[in-house]
N, C-alpha and C. Protein backbone atom coordinates (compact mmCIF):
# COMPACT_ATOMS: atom_id res chain seq x y z
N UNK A 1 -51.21 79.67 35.31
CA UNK A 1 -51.51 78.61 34.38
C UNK A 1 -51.71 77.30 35.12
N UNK A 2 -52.22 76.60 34.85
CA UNK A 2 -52.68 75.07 35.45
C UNK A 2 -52.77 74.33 34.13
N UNK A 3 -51.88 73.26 34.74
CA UNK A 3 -51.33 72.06 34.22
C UNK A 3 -52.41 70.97 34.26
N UNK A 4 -52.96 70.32 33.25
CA UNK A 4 -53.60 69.00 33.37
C UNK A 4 -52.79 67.88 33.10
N UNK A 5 -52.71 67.04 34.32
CA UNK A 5 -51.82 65.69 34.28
C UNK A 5 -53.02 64.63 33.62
N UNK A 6 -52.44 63.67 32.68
CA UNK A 6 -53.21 62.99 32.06
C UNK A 6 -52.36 61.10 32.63
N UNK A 7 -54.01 60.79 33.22
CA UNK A 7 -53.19 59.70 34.17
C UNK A 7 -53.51 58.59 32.81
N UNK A 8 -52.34 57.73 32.26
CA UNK A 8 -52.37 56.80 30.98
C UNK A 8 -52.93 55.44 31.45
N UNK A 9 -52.94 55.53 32.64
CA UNK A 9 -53.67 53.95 32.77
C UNK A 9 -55.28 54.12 32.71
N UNK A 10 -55.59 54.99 32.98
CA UNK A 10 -56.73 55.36 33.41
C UNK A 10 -57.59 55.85 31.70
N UNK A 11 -56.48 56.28 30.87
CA UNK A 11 -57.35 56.65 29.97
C UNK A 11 -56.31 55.43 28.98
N UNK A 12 -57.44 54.28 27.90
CA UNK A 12 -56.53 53.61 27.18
C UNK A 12 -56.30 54.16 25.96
N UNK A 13 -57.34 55.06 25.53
CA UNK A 13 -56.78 55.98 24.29
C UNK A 13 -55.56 56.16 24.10
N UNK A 14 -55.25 56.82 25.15
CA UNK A 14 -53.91 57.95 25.03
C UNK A 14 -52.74 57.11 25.04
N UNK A 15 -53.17 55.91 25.76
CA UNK A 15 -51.89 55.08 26.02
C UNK A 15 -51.86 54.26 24.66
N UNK A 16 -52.69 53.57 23.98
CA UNK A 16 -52.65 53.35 22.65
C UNK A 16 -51.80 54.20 21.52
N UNK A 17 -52.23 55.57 21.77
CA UNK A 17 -51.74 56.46 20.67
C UNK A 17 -50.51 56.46 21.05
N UNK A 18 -50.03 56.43 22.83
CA UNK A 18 -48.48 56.75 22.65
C UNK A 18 -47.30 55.05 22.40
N UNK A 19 -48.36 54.08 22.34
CA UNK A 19 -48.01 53.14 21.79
C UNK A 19 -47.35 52.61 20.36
N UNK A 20 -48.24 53.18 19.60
CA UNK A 20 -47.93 53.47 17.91
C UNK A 20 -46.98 54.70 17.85
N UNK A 21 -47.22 55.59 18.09
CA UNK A 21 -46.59 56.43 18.18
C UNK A 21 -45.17 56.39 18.09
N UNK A 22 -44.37 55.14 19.63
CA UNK A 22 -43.34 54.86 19.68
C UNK A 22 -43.11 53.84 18.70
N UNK A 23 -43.82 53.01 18.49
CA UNK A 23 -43.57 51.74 17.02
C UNK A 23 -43.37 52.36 15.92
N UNK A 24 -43.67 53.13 15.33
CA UNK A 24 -43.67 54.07 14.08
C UNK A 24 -42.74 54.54 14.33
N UNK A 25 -41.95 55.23 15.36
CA UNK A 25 -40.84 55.75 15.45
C UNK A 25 -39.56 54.90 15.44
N UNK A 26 -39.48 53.83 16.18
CA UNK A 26 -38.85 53.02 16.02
C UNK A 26 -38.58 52.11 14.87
N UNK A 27 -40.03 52.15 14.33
CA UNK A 27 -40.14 51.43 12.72
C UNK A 27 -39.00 52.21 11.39
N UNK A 28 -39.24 53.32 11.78
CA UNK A 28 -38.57 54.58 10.82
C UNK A 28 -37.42 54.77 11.41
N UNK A 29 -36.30 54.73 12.62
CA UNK A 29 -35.20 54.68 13.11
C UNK A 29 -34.70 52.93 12.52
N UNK A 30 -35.44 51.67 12.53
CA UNK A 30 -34.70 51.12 11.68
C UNK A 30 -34.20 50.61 10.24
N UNK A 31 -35.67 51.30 9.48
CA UNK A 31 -35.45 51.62 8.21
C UNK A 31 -34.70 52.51 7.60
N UNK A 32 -34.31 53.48 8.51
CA UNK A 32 -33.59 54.90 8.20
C UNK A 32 -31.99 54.32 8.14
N UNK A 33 -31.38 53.46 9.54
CA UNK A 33 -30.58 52.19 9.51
C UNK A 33 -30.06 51.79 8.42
N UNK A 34 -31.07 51.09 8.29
CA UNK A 34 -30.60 49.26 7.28
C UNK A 34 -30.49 50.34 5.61
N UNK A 35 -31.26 51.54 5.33
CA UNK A 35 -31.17 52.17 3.86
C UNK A 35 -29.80 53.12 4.36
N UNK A 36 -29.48 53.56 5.25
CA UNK A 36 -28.18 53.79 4.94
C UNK A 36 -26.75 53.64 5.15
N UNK A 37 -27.38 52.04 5.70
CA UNK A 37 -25.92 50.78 5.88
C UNK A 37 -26.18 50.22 4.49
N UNK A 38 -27.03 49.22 4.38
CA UNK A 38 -27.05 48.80 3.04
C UNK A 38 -27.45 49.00 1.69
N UNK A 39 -28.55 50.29 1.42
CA UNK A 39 -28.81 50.90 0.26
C UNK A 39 -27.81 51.48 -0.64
N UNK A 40 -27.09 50.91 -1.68
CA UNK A 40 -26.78 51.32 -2.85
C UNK A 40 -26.92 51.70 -3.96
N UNK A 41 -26.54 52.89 -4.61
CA UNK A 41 -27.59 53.35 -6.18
C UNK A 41 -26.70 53.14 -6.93
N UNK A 42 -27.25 52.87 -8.38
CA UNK A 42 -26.64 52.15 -9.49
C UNK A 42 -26.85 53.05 -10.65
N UNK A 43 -25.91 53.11 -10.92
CA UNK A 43 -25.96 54.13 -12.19
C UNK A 43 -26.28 53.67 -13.88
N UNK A 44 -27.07 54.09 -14.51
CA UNK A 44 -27.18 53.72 -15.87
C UNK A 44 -27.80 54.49 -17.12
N UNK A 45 -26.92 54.18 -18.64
CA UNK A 45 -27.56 55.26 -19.70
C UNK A 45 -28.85 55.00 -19.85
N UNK A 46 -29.81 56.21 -19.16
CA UNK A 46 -31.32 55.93 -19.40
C UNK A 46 -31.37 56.29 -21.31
N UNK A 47 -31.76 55.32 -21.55
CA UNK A 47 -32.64 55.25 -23.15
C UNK A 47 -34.16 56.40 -23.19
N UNK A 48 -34.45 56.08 -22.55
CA UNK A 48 -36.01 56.69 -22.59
C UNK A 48 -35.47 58.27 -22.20
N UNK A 49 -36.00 58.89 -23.81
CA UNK A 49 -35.59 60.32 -23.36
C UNK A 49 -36.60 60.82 -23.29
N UNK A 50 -37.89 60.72 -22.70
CA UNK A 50 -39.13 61.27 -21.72
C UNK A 50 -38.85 61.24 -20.32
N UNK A 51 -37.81 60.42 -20.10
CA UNK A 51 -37.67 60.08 -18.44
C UNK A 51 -37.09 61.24 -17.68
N UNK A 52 -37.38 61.55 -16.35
CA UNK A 52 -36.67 62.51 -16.05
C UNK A 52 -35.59 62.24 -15.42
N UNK A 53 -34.76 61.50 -15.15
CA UNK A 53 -33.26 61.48 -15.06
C UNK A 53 -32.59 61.28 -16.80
N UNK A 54 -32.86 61.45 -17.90
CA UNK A 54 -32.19 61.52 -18.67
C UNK A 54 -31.31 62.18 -18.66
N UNK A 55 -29.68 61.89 -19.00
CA UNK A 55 -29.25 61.17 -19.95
C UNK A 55 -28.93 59.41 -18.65
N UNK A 56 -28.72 60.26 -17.83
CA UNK A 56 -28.26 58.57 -16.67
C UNK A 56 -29.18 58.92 -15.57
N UNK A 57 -29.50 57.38 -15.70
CA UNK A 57 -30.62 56.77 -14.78
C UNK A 57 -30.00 56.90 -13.06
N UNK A 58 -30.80 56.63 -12.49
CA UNK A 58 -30.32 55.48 -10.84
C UNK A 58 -30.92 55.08 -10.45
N UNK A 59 -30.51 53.78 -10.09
CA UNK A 59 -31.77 52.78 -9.73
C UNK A 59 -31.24 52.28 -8.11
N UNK A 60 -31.70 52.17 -6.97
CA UNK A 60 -31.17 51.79 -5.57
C UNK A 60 -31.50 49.98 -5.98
N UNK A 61 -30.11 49.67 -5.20
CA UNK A 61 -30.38 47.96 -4.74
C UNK A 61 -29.67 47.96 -3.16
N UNK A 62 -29.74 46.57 -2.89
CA UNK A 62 -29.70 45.87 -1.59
C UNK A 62 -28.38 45.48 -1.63
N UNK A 63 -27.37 46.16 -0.47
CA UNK A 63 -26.01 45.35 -1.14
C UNK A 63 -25.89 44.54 0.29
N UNK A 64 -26.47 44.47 1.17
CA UNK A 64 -26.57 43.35 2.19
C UNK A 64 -25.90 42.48 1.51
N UNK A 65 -26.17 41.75 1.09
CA UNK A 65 -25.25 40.38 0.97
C UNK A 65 -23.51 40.88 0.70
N UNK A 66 -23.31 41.86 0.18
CA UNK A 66 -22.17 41.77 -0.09
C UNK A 66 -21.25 42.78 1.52
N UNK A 67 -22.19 43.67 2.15
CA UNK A 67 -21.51 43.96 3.12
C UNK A 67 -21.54 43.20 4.30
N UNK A 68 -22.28 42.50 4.34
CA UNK A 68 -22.44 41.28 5.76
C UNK A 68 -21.28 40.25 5.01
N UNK A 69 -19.98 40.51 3.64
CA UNK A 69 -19.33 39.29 3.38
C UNK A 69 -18.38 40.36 3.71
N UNK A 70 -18.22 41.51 4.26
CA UNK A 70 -16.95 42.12 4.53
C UNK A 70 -16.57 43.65 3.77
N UNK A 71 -17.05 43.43 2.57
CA UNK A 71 -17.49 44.71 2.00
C UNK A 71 -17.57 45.77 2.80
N UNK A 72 -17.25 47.02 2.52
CA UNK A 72 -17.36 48.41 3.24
C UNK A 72 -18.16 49.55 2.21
N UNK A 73 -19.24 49.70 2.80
CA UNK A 73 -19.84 51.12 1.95
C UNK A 73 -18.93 52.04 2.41
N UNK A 74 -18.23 52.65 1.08
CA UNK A 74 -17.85 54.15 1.13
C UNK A 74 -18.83 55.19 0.92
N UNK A 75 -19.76 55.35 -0.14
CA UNK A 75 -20.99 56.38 -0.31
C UNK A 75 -21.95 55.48 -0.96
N UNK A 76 -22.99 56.30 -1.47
CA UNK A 76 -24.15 55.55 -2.21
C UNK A 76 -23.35 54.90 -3.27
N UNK A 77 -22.49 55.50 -3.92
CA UNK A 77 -22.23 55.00 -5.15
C UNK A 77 -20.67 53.53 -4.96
N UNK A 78 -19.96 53.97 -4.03
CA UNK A 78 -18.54 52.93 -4.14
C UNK A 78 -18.84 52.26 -2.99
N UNK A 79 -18.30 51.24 -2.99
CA UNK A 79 -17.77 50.36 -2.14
C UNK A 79 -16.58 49.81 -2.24
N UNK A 80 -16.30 49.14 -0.90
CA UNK A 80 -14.85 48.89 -0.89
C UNK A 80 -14.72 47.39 -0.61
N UNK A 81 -14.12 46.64 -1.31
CA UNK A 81 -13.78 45.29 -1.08
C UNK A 81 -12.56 44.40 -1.26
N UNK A 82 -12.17 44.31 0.11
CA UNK A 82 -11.07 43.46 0.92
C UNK A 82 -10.65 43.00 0.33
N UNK A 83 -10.79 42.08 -0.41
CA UNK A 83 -10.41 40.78 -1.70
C UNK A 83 -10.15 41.18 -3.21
N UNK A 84 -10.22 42.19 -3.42
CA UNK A 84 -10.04 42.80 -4.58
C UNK A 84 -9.01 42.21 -5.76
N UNK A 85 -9.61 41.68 -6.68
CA UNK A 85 -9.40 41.17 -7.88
C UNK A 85 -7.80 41.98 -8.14
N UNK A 86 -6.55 41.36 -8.38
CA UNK A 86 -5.25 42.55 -8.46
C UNK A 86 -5.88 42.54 -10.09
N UNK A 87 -5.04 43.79 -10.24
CA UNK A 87 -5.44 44.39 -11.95
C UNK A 87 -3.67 43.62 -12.56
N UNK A 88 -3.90 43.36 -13.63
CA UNK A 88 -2.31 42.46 -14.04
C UNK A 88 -2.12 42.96 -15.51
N UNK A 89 -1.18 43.49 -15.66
CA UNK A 89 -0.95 44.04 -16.70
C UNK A 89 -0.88 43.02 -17.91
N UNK A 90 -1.37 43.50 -19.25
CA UNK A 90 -1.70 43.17 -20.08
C UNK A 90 -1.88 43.68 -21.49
N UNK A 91 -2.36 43.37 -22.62
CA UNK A 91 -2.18 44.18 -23.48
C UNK A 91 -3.52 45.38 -23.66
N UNK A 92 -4.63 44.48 -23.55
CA UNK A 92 -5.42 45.41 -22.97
C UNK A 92 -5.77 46.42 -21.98
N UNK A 93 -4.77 46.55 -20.86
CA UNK A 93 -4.37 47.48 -20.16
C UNK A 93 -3.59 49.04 -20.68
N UNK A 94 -2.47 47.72 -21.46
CA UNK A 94 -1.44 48.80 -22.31
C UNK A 94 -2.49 49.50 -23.73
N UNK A 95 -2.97 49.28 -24.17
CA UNK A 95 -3.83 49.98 -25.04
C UNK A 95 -4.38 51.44 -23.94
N UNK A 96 -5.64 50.37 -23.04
CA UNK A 96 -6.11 51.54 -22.17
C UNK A 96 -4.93 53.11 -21.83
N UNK A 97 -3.75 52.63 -21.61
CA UNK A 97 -3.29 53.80 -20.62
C UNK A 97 -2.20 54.42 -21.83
N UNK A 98 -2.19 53.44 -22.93
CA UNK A 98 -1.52 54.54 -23.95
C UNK A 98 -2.58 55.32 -24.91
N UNK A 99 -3.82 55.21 -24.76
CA UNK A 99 -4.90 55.37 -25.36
C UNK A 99 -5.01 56.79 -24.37
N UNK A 100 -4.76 57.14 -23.09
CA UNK A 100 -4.83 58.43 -22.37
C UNK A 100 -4.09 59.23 -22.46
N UNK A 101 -2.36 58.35 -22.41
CA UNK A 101 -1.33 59.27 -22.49
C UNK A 101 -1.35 59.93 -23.67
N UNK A 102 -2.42 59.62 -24.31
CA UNK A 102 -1.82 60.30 -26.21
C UNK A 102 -3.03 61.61 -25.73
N UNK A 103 -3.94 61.16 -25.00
CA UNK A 103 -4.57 62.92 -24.78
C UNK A 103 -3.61 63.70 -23.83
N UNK A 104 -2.74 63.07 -23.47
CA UNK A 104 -2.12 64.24 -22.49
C UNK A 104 -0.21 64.49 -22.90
N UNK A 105 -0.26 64.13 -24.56
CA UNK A 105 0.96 64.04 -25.02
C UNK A 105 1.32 65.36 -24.80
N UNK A 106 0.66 66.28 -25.18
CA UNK A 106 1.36 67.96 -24.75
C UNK A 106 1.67 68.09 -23.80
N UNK A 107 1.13 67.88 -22.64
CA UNK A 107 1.80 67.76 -21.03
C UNK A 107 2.56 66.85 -21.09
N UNK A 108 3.12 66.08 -21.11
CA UNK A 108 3.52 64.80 -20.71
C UNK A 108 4.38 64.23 -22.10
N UNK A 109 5.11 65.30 -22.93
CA UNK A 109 5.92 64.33 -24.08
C UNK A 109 6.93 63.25 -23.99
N UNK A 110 7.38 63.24 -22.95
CA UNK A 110 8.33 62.07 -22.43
C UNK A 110 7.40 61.01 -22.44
N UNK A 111 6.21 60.79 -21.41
CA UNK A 111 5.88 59.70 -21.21
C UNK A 111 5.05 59.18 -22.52
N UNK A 112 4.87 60.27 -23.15
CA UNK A 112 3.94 59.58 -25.02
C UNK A 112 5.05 59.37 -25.87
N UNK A 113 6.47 60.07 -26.05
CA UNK A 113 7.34 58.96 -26.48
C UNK A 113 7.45 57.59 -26.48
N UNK A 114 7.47 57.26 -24.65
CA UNK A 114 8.06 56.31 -24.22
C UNK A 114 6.61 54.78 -24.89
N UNK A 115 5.73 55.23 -24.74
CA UNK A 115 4.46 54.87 -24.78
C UNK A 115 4.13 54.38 -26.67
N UNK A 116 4.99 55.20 -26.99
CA UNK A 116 4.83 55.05 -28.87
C UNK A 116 5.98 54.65 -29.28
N UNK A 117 7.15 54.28 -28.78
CA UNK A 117 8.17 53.44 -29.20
C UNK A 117 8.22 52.32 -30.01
N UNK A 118 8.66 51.41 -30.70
CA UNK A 118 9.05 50.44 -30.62
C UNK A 118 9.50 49.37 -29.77
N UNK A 119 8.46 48.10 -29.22
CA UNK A 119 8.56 47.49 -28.66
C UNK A 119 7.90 48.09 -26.88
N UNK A 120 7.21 49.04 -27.00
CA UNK A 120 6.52 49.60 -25.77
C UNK A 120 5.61 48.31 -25.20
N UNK A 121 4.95 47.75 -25.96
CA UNK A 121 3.94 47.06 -24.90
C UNK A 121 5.22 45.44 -24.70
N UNK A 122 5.75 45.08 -24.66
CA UNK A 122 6.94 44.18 -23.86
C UNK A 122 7.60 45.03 -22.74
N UNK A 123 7.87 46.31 -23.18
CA UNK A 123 8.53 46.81 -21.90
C UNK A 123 7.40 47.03 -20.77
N UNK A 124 6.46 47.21 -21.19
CA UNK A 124 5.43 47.41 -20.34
C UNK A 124 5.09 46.13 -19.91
N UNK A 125 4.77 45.18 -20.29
CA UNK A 125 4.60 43.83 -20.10
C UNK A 125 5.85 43.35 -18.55
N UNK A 126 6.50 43.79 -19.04
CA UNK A 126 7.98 43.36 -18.48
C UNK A 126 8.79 44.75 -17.39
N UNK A 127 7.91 45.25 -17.39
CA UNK A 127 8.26 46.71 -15.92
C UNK A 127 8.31 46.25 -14.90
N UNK A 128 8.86 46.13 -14.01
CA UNK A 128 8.74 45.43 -12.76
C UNK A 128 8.56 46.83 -11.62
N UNK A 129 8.18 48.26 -12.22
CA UNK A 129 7.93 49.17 -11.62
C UNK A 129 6.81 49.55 -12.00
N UNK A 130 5.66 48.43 -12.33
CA UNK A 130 3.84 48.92 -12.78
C UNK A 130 3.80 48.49 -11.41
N UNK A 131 3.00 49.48 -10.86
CA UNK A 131 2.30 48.86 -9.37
C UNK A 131 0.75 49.64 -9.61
N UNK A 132 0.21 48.85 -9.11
CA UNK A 132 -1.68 48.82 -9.05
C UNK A 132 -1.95 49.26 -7.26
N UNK A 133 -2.94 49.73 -7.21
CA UNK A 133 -3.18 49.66 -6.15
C UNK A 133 -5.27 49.74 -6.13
N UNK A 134 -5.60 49.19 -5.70
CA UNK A 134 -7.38 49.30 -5.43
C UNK A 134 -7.44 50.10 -4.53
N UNK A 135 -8.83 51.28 -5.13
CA UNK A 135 -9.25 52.08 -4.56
C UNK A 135 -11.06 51.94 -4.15
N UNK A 136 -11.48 51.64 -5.07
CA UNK A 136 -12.83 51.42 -4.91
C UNK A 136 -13.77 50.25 -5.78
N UNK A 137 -15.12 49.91 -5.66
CA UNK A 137 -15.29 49.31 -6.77
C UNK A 137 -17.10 50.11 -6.54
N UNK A 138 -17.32 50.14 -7.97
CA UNK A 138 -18.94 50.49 -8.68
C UNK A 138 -19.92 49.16 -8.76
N UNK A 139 -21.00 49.39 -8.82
CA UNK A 139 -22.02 48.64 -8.63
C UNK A 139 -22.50 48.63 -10.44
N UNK A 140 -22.00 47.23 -11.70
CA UNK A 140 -22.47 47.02 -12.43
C UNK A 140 -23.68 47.37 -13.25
N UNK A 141 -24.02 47.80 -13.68
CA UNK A 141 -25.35 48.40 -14.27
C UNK A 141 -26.05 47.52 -14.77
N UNK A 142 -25.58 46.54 -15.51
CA UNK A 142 -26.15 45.02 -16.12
C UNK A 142 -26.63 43.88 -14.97
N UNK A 143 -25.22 43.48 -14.27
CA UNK A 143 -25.40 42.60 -13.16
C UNK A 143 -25.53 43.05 -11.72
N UNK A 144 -25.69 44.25 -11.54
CA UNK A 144 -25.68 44.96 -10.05
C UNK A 144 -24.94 44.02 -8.89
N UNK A 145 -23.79 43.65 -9.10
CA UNK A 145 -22.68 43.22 -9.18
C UNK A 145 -21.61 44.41 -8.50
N UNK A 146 -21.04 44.19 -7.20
CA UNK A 146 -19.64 45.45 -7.47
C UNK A 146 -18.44 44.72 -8.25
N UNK A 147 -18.38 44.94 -9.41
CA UNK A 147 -17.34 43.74 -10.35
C UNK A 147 -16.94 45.19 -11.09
N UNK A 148 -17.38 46.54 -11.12
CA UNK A 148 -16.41 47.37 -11.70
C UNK A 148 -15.60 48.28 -10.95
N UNK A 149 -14.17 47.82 -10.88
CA UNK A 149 -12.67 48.03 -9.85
C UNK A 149 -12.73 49.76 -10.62
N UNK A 150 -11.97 50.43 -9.57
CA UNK A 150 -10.95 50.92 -9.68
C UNK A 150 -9.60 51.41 -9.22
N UNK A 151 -8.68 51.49 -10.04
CA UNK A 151 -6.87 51.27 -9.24
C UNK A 151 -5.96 52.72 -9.72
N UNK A 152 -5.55 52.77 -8.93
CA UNK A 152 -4.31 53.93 -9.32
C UNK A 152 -3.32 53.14 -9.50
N UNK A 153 -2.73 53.01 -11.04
CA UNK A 153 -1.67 52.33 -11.40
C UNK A 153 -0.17 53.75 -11.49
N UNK A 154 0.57 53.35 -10.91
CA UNK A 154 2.21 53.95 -10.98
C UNK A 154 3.03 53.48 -11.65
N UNK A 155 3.29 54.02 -12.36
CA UNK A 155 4.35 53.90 -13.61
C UNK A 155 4.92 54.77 -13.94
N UNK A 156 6.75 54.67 -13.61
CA UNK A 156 7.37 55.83 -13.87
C UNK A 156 7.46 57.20 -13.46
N UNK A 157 7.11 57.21 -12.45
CA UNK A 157 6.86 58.78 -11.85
C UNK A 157 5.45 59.25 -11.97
N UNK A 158 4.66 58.27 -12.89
CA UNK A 158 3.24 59.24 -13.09
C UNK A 158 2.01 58.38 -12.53
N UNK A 159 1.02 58.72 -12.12
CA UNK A 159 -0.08 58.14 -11.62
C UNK A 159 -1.29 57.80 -12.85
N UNK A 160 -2.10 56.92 -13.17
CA UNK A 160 -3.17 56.58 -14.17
C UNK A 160 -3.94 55.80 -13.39
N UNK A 161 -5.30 56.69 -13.18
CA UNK A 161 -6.75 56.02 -12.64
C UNK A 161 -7.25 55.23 -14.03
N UNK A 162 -7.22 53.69 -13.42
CA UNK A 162 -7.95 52.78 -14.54
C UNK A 162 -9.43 52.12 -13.83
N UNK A 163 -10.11 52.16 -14.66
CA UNK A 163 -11.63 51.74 -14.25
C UNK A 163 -11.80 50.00 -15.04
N UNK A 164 -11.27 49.45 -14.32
CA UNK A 164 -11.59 47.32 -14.82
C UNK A 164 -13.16 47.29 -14.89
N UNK A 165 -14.08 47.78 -16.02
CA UNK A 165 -15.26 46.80 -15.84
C UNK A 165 -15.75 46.01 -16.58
N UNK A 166 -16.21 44.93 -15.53
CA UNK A 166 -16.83 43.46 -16.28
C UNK A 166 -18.26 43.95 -17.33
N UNK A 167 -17.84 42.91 -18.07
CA UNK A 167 -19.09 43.20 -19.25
C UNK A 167 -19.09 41.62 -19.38
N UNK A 168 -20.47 41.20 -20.37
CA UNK A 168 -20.79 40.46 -20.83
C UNK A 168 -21.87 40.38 -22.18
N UNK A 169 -21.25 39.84 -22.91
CA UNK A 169 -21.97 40.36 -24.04
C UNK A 169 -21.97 38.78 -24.96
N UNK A 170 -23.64 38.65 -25.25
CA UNK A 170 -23.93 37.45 -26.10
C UNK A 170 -23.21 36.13 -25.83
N UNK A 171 -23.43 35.68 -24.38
CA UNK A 171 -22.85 34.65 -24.00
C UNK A 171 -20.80 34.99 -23.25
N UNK A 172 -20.62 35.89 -24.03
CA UNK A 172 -18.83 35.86 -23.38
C UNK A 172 -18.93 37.05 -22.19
N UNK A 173 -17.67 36.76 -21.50
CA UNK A 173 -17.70 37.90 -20.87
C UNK A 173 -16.44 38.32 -20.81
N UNK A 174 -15.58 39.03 -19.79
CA UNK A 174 -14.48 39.51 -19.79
C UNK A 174 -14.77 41.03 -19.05
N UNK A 175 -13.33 41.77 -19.32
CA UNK A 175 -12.81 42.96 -18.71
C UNK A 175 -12.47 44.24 -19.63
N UNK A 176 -13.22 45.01 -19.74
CA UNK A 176 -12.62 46.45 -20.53
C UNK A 176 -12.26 46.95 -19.43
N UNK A 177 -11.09 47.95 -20.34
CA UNK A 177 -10.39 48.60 -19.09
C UNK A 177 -10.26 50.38 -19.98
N UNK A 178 -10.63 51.45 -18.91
CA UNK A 178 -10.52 52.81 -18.95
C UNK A 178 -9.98 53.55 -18.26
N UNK A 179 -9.24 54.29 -18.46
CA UNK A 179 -8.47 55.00 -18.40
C UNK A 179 -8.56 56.38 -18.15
N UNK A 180 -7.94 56.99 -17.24
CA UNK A 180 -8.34 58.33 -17.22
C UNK A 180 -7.23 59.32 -16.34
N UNK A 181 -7.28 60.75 -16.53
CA UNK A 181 -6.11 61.32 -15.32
C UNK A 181 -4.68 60.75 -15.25
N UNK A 182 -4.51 61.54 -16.02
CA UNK A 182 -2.50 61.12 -15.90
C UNK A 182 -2.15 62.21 -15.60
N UNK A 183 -1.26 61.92 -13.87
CA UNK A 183 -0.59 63.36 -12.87
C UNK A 183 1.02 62.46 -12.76
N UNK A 184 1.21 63.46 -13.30
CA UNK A 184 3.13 63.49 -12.89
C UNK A 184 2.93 63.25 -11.34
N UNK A 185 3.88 62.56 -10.48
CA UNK A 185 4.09 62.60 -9.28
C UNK A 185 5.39 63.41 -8.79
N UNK A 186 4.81 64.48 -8.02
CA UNK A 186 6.19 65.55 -7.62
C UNK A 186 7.08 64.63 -6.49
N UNK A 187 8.18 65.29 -7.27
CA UNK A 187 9.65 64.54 -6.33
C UNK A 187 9.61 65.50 -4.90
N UNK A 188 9.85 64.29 -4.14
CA UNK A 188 9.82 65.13 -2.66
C UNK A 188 11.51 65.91 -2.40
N UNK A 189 10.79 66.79 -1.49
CA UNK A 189 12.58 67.40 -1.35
C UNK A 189 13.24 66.77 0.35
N UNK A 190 13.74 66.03 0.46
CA UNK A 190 14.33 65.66 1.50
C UNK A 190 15.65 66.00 1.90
C-alpha cells in the first residue's frame, strides 16, 4: 500500500477545510459547555391540548445569572442556593402538613391525633423541635425565578417534604406551601 502525504502549505484548500473544521468543533465543545453549566428547563401545565408535551410543558432558560451569583446546578430541573430563604413556621404551613398527615392517618394515628387536637396549631407554632432544612429549589413557571424551595421539615420523629412556592396573583403575591411524604424516622440502635 502507498501512502499519499498531503503537504498543507502547499495546498490552501485543505488547510482551509482543516481550519473550519477545527472552529466548528470548538464552536460545538463550547456550546455543549455553557448548555450544560447553565441551561435549565422549566416545567409547566401546557393548556393547548394539540401540543405534544401535553399535559406539562418544558420550556429551557438561561440560569447564568443566577449560577455566576453562587447558585449550584443540581440537574436540568433543581438548583441549589446558598442563601436559602429559612421556611418559618406558620399557620399556613400548619394547614399544609396537617392537610398530609390526614392522608396518612392510617399509618401514622398518633401523629393525626396529635395534629387534630385542640389547640394543635399553638403547639405547633410554639415546638421548639420543628426543624427545616433546604434541599433544593425549582425554577418558577410564571417568573422563571428559582423562588420555589424545597425543605425536609422534622417534627417529632417524622420527616415532611414541603414545597414553598411563590405565586403572584392580580397584583399580590406571597407563599403556598405543599406538602407531601410523611416517613416515620427509625430509632437507631446504639
Amino acid at each position: 500500500m502507498v501512502y499519499k502525504v498531503i503537504d498543507l502549505k502547499s495546498n490552501k484548500k485543505h488547510w482551509w477545510i482543516t481550519v473550519v473544521v477545527f472552529l466548528s468543533l470548538l464552536g460545538g465543545l463550547y456550546y455543549w459547555n455553557y448548555k450544560m453549566n447553565y441551561e435549565m428547563i422549566v416545567t409547566f401545565t401546557q393548556t393547548d391540548v394539540n401540543a405534544y408535551d401535553f399535559p406539562v410543558g418544558e420550556r429551557k432558560i438561561d440560569a447564568s445569572p443566577w449560577i455566576k451569583q453562587g447558585y449550584r446546578k443540581l440537574t436540568s430541573y433543581q438548583i441549589y442556593n446558598p442563601n436559602a430563604k429559612p421556611l418559618v413556621a406558620d399557620s399556613y404551613l400548619f394547614d399544609s402538613i396537617k392537610y398530609q398527615i390526614k392522608n396518612y392517618k392510617d399509618i401514622y394515628p398518633k401523629l393525626y391525633r396529635k395534629f387534630n387536637q385542640e389547640g394543635a396549631l399553638e403547639i405547633f407554632l410554639n415546638n421548639k423541635e420543628l426543624k427545616s432544612q433546604y434541599l433544593y429549589s425549582y425554577f418558577n413557571n410564571d417568573t422563571n425565578q428559582p423562588t420555589d424551595d424545597y425543605f425536609l421539615v422534622t417534627l417529632d420523629g417524622y420527616q415532611i417534604e414541603v414545597q414553598r412556592e411563590f405565586y403572584i396573583y392580580e397584583g399580590h403575591h406571597g407563599y403556598l406551601f405543599w406538602s407531601s411524604e410523611v416517613k416515620k424516622i427509625p430509632k437507631s440502635n446504639k
